[in-house]
Protein backbone atom coordinates (compact mmCIF):
# COMPACT_ATOMS: atom_id res chain seq x y z
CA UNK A 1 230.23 120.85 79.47
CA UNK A 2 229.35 122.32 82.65
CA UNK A 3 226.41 119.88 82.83
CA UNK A 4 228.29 117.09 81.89
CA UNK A 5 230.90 118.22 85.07
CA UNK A 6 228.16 118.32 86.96
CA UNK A 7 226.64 114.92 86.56
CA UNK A 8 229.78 113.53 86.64
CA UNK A 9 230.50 114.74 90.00
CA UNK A 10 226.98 113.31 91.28
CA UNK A 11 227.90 110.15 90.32
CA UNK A 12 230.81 110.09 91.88
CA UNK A 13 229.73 111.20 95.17
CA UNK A 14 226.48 108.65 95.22
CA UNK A 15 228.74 106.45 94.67
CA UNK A 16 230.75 106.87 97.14
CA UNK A 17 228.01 107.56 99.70
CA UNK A 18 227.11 104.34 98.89
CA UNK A 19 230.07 102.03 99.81
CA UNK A 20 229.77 103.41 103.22
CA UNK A 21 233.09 104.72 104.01
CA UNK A 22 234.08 106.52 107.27
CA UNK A 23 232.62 110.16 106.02
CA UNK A 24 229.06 110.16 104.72
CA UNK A 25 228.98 112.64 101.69
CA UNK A 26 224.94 113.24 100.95
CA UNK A 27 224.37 115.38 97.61
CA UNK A 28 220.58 115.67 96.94
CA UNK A 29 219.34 115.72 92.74
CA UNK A 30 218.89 119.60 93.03
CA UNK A 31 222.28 119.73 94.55
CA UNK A 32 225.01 121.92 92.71
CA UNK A 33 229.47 122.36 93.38
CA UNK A 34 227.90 125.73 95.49
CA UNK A 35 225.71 123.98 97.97
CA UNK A 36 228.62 120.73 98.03
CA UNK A 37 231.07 122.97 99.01
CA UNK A 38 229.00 125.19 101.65
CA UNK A 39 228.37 121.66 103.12
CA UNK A 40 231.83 120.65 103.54
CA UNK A 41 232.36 124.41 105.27
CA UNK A 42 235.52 124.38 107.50
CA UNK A 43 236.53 120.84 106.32
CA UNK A 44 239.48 120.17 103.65
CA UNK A 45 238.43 119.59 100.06
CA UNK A 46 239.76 119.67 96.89
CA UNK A 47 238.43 121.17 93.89
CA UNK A 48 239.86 120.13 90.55
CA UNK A 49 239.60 123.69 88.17
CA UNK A 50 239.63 123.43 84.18
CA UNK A 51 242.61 123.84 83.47
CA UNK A 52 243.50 120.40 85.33
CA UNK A 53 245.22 121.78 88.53
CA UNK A 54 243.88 120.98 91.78
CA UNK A 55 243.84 123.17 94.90
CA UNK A 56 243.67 121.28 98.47
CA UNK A 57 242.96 123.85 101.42
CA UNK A 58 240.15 124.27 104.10
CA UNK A 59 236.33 125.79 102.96
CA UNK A 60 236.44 129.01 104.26
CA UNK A 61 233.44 130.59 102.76
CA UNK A 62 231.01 129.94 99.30
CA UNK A 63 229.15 132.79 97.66
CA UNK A 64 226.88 132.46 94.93
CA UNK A 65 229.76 132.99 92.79
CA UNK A 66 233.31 132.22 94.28
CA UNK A 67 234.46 129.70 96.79
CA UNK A 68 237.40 130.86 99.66
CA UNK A 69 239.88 128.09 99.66
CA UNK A 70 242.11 128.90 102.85
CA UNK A 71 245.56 127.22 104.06
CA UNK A 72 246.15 125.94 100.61
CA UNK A 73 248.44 123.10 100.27
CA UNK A 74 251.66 123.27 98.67
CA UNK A 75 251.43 127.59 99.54
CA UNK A 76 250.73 127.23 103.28
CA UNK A 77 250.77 131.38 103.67
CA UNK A 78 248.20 131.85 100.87
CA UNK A 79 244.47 131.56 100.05
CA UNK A 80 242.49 131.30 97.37
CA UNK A 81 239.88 132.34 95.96
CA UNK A 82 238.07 130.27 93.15
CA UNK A 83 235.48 130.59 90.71
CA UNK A 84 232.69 128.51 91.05
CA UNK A 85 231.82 128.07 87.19
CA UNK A 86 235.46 126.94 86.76
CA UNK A 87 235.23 124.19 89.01
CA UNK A 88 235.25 120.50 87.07
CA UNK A 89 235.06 118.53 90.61
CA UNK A 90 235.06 118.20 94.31
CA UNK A 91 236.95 115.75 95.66
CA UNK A 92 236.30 115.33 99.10
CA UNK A 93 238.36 112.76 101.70
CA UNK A 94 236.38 109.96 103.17
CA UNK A 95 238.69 107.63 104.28
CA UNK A 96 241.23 107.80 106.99
C-alpha cells in the first residue's frame, strides 16, 4: 500500500511538473513524502492522511519520522504534528 501511495504521488507530481504551471515541483526517482515535504519547507502544503482527512498549514519542520504542520487551516491557533508513514499524498499549490 505504502508503495502503491508512493508511486501514485510521483505520478502526480511529474505530471504536473510537466504542464509547466507557475510553481515548478521537481521530485527525483529516489525521492520519498520526507524529502517532498523538506523541499516545500516554509511553504503551504497539504498532506492527505489515511484516514481521508486532509490538513492544510505551513512546513515547519520534517524529521525522519514526523512532519510539523504549523498554522493549520480550519484551527488557526494549532499545529500539527503528522506521521510520515501515514501520509497517502502531498498536494502542493501550483497555480495562482
Amino acid at each position: 500500500m505504502r508503495i502503491l501511495a508512493s508511486i501514485a504521488l510521483l505520478g502526480l507530481m511529474l505530471a504536473a511538473a510537466q504542464v509547466g504551471l507557475a510553481q515548478e515541483l521537481r521530485v527525483g526517482a529516489n525521492d520519498t513524502v520526507q524529502t517532498v515535504l523538506a523541499a516545500q519547507k516554509g511553504k503551504r502544503v497539504t498532506v492527505r492522511v489515511r484516514s481521508g482527512q486532509e490538513l492544510t498549514g505551513t512546513v515547519r519542520d520534517v524529521s525522519g519520522r514526523l512532519v510539523h504542520i504549523g498554522a493549520v487551516s480550519g484551527r488557526e491557533f494549532f499545529d500539527a504534528v503528522v506521521p510520515l508513514e501515514s501520509i497517502d499524498a502531498v498536494l502542493v499549490r501550483t497555480k495562482e
